[in-house]
Each structure stands twice: as structure tokens, then as C-alpha cells.
PDB file of N, CA and C in Angstrom:
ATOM      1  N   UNK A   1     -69.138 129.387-163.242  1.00  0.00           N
ATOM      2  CA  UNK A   1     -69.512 130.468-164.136  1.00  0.00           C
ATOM      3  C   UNK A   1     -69.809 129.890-165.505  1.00  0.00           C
ATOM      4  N   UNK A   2     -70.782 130.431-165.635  1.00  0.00           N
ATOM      5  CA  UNK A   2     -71.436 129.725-167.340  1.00  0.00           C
ATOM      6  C   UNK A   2     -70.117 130.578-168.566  1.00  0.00           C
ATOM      7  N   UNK A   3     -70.189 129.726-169.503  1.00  0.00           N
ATOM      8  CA  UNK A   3     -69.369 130.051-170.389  1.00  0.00           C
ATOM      9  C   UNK A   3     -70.129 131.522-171.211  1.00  0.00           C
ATOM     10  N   UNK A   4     -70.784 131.514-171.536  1.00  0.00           N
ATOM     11  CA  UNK A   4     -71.356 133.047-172.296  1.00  0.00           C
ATOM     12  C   UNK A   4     -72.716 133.698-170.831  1.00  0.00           C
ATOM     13  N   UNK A   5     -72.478 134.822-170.864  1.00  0.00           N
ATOM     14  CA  UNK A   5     -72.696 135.428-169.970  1.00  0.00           C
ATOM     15  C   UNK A   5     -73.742 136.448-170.733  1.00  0.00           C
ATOM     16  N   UNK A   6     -74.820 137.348-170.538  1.00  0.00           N
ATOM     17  CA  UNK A   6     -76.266 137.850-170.806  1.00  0.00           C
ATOM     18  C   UNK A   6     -75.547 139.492-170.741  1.00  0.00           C
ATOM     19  N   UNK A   7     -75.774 140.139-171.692  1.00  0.00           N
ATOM     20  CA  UNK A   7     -75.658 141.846-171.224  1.00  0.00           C
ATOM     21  C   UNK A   7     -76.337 142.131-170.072  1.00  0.00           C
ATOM     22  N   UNK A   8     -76.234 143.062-169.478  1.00  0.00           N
ATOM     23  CA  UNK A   8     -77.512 143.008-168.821  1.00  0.00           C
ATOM     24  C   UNK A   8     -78.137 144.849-169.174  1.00  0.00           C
ATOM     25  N   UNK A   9     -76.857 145.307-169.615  1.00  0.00           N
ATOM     26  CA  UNK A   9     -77.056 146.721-169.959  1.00  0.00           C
ATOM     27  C   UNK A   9     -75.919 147.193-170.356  1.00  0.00           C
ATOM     28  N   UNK A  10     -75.352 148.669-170.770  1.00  0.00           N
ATOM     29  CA  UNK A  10     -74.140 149.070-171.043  1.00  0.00           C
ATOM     30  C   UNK A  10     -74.487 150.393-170.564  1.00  0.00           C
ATOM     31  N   UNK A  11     -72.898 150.434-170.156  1.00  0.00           N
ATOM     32  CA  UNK A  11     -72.893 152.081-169.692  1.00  0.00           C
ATOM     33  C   UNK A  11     -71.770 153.030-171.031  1.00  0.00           C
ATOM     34  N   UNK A  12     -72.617 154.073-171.263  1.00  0.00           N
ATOM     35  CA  UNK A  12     -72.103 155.201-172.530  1.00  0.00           C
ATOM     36  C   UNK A  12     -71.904 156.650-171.512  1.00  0.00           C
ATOM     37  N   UNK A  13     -70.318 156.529-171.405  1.00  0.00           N
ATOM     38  CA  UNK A  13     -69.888 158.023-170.526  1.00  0.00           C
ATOM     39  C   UNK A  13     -69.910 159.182-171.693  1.00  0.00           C
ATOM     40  N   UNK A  14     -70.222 160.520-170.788  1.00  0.00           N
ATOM     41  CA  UNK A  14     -70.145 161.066-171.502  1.00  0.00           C
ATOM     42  C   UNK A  14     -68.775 162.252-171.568  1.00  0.00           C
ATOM     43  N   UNK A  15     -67.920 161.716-170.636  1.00  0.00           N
ATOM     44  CA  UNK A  15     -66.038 162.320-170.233  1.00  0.00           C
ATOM     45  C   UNK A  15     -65.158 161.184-170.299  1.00  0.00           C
ATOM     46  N   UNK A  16     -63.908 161.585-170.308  1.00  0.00           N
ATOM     47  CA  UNK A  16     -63.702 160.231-170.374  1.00  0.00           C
ATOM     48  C   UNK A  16     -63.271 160.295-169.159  1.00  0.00           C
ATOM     49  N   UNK A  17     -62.765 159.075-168.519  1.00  0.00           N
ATOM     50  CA  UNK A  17     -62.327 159.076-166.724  1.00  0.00           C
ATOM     51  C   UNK A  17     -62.030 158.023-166.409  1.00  0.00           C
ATOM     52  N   UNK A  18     -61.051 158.064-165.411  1.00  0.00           N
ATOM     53  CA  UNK A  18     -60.747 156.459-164.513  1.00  0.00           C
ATOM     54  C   UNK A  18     -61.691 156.355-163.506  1.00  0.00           C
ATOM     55  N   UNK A  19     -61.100 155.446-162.516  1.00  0.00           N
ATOM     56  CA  UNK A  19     -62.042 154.572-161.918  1.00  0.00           C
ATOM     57  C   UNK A  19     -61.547 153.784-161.179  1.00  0.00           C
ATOM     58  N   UNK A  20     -60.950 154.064-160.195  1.00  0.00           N
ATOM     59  CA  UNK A  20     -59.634 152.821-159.618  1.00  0.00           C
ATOM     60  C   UNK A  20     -58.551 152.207-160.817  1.00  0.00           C
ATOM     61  N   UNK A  21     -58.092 153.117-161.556  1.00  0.00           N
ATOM     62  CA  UNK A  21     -57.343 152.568-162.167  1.00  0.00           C
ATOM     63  C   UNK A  21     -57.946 151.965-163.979  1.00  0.00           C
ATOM     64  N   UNK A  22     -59.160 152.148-164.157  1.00  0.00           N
ATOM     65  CA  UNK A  22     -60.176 151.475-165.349  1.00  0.00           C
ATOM     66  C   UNK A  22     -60.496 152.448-165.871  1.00  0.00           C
ATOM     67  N   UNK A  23     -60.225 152.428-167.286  1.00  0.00           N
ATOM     68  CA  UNK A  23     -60.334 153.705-168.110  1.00  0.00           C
ATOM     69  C   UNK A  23     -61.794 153.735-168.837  1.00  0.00           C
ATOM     70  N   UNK A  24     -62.661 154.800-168.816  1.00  0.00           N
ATOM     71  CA  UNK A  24     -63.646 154.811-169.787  1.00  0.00           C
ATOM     72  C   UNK A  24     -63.650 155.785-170.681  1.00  0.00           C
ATOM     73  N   UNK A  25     -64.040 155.958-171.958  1.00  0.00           N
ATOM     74  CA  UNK A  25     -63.423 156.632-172.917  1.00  0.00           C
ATOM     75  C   UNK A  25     -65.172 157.303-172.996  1.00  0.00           C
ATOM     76  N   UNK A  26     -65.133 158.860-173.182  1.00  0.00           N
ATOM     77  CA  UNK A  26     -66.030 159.285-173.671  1.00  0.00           C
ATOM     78  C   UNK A  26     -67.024 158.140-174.807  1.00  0.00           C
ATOM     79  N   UNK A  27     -68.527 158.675-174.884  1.00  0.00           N
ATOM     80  CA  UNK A  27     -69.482 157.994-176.057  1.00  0.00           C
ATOM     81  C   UNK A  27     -68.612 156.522-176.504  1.00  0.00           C
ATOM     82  N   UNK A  28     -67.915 155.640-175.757  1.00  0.00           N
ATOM     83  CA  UNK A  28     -68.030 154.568-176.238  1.00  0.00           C
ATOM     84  C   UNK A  28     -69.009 153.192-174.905  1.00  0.00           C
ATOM     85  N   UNK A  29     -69.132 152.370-175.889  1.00  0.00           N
ATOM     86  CA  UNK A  29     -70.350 151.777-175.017  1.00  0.00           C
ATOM     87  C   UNK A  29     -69.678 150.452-174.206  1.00  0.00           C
ATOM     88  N   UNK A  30     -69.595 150.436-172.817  1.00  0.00           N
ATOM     89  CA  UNK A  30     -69.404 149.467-171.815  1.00  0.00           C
ATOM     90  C   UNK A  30     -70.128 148.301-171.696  1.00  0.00           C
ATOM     91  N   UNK A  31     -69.870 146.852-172.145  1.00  0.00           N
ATOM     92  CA  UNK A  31     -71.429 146.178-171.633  1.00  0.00           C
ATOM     93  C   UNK A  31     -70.853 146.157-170.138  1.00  0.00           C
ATOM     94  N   UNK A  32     -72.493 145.585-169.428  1.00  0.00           N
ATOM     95  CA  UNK A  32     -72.394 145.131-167.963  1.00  0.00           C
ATOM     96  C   UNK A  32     -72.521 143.670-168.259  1.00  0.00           C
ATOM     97  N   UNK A  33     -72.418 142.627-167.955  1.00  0.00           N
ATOM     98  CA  UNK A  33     -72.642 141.493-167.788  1.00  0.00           C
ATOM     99  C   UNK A  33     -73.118 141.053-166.950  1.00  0.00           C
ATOM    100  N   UNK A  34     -74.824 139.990-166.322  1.00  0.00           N
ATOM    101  CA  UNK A  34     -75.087 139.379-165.824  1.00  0.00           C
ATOM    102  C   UNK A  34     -74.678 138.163-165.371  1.00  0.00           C
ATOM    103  N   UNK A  35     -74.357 137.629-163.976  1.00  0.00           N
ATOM    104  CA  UNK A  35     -73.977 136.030-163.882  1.00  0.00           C
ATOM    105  C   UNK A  35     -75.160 135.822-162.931  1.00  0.00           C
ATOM    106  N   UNK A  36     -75.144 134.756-162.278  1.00  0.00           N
ATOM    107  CA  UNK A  36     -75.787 134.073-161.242  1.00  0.00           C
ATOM    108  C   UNK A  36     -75.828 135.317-159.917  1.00  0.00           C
ATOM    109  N   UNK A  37     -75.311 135.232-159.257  1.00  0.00           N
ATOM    110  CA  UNK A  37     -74.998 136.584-158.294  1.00  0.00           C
ATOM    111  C   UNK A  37     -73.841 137.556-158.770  1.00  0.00           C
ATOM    112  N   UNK A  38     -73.255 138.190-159.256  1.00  0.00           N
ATOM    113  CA  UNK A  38     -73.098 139.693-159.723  1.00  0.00           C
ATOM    114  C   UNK A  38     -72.833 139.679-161.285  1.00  0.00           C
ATOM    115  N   UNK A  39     -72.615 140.985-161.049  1.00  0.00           N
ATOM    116  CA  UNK A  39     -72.213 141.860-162.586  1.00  0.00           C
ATOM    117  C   UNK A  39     -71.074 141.862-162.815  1.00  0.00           C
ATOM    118  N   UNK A  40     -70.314 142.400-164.327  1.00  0.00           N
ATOM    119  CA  UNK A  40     -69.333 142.432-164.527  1.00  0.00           C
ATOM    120  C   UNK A  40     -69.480 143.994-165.632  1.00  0.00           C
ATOM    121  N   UNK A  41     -69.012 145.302-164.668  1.00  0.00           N
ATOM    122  CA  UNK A  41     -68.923 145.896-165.659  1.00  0.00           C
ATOM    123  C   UNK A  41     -67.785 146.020-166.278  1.00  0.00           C
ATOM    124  N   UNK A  42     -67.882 145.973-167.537  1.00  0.00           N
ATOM    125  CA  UNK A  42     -65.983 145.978-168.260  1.00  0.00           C
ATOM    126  C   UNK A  42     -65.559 147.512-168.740  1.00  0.00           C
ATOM    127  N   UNK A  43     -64.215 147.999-168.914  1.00  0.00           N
ATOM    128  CA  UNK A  43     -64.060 149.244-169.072  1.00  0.00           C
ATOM    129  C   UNK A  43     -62.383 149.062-169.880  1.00  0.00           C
ATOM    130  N   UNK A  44     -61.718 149.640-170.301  1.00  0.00           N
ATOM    131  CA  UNK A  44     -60.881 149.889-171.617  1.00  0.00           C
ATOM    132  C   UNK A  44     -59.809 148.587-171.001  1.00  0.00           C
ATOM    133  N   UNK A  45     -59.132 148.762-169.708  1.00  0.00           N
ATOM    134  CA  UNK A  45     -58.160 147.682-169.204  1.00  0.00           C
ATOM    135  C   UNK A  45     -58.669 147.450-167.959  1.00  0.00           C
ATOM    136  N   UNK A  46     -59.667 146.648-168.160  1.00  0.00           N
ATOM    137  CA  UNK A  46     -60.010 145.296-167.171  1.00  0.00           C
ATOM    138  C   UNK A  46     -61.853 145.684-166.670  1.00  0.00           C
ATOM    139  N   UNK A  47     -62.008 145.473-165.680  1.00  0.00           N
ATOM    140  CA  UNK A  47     -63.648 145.480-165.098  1.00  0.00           C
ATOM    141  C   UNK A  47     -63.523 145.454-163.852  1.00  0.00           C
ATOM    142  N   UNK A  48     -65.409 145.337-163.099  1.00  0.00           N
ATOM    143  CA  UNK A  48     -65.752 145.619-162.203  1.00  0.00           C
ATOM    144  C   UNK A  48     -66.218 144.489-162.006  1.00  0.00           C
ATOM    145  N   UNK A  49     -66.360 143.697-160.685  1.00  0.00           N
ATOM    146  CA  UNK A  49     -67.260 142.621-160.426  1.00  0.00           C
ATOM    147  C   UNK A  49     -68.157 143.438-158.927  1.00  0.00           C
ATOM    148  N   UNK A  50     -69.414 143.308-159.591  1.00  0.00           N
ATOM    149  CA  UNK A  50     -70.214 143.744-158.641  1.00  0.00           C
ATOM    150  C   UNK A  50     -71.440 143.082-158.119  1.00  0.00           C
ATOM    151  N   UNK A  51     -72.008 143.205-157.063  1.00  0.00           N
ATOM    152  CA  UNK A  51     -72.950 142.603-156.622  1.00  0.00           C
ATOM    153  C   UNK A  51     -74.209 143.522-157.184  1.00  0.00           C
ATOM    154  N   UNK A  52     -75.547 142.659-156.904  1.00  0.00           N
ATOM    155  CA  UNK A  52     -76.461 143.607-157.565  1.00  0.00           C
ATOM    156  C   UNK A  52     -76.634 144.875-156.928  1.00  0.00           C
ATOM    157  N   UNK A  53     -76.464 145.170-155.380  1.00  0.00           N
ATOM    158  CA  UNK A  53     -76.204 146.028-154.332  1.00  0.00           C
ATOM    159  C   UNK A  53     -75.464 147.320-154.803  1.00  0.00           C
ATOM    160  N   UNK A  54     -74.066 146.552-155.225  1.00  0.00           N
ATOM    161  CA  UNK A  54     -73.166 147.854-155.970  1.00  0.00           C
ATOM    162  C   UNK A  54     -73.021 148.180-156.770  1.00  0.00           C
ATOM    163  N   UNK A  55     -73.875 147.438-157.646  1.00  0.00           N
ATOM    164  CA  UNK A  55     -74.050 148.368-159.316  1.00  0.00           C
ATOM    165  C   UNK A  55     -75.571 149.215-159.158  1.00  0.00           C
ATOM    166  N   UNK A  56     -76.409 149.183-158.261  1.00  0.00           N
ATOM    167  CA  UNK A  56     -77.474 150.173-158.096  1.00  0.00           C
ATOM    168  C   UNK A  56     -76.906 151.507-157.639  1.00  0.00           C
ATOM    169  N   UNK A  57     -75.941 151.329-156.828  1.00  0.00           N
ATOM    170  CA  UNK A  57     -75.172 152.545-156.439  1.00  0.00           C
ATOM    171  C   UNK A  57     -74.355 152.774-157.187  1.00  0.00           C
ATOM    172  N   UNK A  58     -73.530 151.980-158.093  1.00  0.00           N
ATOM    173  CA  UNK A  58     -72.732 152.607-159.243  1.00  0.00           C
ATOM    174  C   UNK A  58     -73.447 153.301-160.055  1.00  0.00           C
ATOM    175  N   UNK A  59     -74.786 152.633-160.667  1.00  0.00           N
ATOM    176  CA  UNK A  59     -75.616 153.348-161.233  1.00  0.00           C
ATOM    177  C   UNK A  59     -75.764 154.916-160.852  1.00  0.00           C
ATOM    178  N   UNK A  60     -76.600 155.021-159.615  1.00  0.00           N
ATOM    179  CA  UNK A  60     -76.426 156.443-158.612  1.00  0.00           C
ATOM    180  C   UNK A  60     -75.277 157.239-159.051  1.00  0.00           C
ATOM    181  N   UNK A  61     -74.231 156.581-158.251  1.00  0.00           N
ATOM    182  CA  UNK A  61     -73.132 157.544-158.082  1.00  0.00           C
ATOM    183  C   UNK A  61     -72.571 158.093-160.006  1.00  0.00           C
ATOM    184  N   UNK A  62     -72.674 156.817-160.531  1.00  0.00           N
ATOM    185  CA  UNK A  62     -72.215 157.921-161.888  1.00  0.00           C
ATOM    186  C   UNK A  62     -73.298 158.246-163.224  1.00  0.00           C
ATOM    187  N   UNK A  63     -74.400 158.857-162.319  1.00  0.00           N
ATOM    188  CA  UNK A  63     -74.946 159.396-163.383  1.00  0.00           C
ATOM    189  C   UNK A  63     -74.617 160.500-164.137  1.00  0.00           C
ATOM    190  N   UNK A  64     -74.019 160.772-163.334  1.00  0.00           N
ATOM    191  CA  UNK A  64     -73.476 162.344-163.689  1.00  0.00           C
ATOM    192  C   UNK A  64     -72.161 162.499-164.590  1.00  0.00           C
ATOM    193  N   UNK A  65     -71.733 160.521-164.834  1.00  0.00           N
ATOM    194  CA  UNK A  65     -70.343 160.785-165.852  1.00  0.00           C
ATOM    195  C   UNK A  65     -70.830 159.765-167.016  1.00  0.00           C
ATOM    196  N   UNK A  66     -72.518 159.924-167.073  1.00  0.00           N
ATOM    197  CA  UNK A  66     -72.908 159.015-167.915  1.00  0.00           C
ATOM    198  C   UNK A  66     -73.785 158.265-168.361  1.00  0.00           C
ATOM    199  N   UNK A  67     -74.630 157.624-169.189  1.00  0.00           N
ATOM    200  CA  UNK A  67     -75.810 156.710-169.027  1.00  0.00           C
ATOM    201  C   UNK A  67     -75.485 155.290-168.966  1.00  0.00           C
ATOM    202  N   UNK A  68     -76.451 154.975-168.698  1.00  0.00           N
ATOM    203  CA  UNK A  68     -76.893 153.390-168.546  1.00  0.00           C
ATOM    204  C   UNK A  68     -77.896 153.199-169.017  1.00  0.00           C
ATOM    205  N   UNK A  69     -77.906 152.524-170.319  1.00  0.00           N
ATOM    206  CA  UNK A  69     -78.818 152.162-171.498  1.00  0.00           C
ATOM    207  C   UNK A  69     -79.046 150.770-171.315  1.00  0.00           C
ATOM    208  N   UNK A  70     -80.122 149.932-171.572  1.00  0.00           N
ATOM    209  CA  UNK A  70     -80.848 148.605-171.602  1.00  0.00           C
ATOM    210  C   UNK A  70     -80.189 148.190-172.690  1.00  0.00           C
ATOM    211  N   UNK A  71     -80.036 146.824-172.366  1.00  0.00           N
ATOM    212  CA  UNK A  71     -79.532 146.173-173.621  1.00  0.00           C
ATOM    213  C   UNK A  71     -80.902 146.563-174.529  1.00  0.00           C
ATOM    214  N   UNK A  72     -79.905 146.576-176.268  1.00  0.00           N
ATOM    215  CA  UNK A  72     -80.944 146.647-177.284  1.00  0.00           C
ATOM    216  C   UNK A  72     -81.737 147.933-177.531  1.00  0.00           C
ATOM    217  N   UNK A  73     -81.178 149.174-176.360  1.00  0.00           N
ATOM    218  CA  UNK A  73     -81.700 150.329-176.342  1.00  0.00           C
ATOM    219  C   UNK A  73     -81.071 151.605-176.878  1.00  0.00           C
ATOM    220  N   UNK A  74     -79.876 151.569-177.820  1.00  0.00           N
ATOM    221  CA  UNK A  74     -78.796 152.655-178.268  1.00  0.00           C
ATOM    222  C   UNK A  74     -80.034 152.977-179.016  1.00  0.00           C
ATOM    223  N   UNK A  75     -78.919 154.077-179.096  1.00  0.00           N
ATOM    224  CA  UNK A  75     -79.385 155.136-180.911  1.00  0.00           C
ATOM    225  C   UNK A  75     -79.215 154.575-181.925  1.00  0.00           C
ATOM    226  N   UNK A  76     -80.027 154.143-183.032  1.00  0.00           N
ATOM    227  CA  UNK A  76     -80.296 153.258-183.655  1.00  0.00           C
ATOM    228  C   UNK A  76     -80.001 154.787-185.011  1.00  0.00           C
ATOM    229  N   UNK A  77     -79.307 155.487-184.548  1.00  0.00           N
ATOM    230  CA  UNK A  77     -79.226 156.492-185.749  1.00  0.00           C
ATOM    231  C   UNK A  77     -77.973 156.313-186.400  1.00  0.00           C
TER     232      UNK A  77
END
């Protein structure tokens, strides 16, 4: 594993909610992290290691508790 790792995006919930145990706090911003083969989404105490497979379906499954913004793509307000 390379020592600094690429955003690859962040997820901004809009409830707050667990997750197996991983807390996400309403409007605060998650990065995802890119490696070689998976992701790392991080959340208040600890993360997700996912393949690219299961963060397309994480994507899916929680749209509905949230976005997924491009790196470099917030509200700049």
C-alpha cells in the first residue's frame, strides 16, 4: 500500500446513521480513498474497505442517506 492514498470522492449524509457499527454524522464530509484494487470509505470510528464492485452498490444502496460528491466538487459557498 502506497503511503498517501488519492480521494477518490466523499460521501456528505444527509441523517446521521450507523453502518455496521460506523457512525456518519449528518452534512459532514467522508473522503473515499482510492488504492490499487479497493476503496477505503472512512466514517467517525473506523472505515470501509471496498472493492470497486461494492462501493458501486454502496453508492446505490445509500443514496437515499446521502450524496457522493467528486473530489473538488463541494459547495464552494
Amino acid at each position: 500500500m502506497s503511503d498517501e492514498m488519492k480521494v477518490n470522492c466523499y460521501f456528505v449524509p444527509n441523517l446521521d446513521f450507523t453502518a455496521e457499527l460506523r457512525v456518519f454524522k449528518k452534512r459532514e464530509s467522508y473522503p473515499i480513498y482510492e488504492n490499487d484494487d479497493y476503496f477505503l470509505l472512512m466514517a467517525e470510528n473506523g472505515e470501509f474497505a471496498l472493492t470497486p464492485k461494492a462501493l458501486t452498490k454502496t453508492i446505490h444502496d445509500w443514496s437515499s442517506l446521502g450524496r457522493f460528491e467528486t473530489a473538488g466538487d463541494g459547495d464552494d459557498d
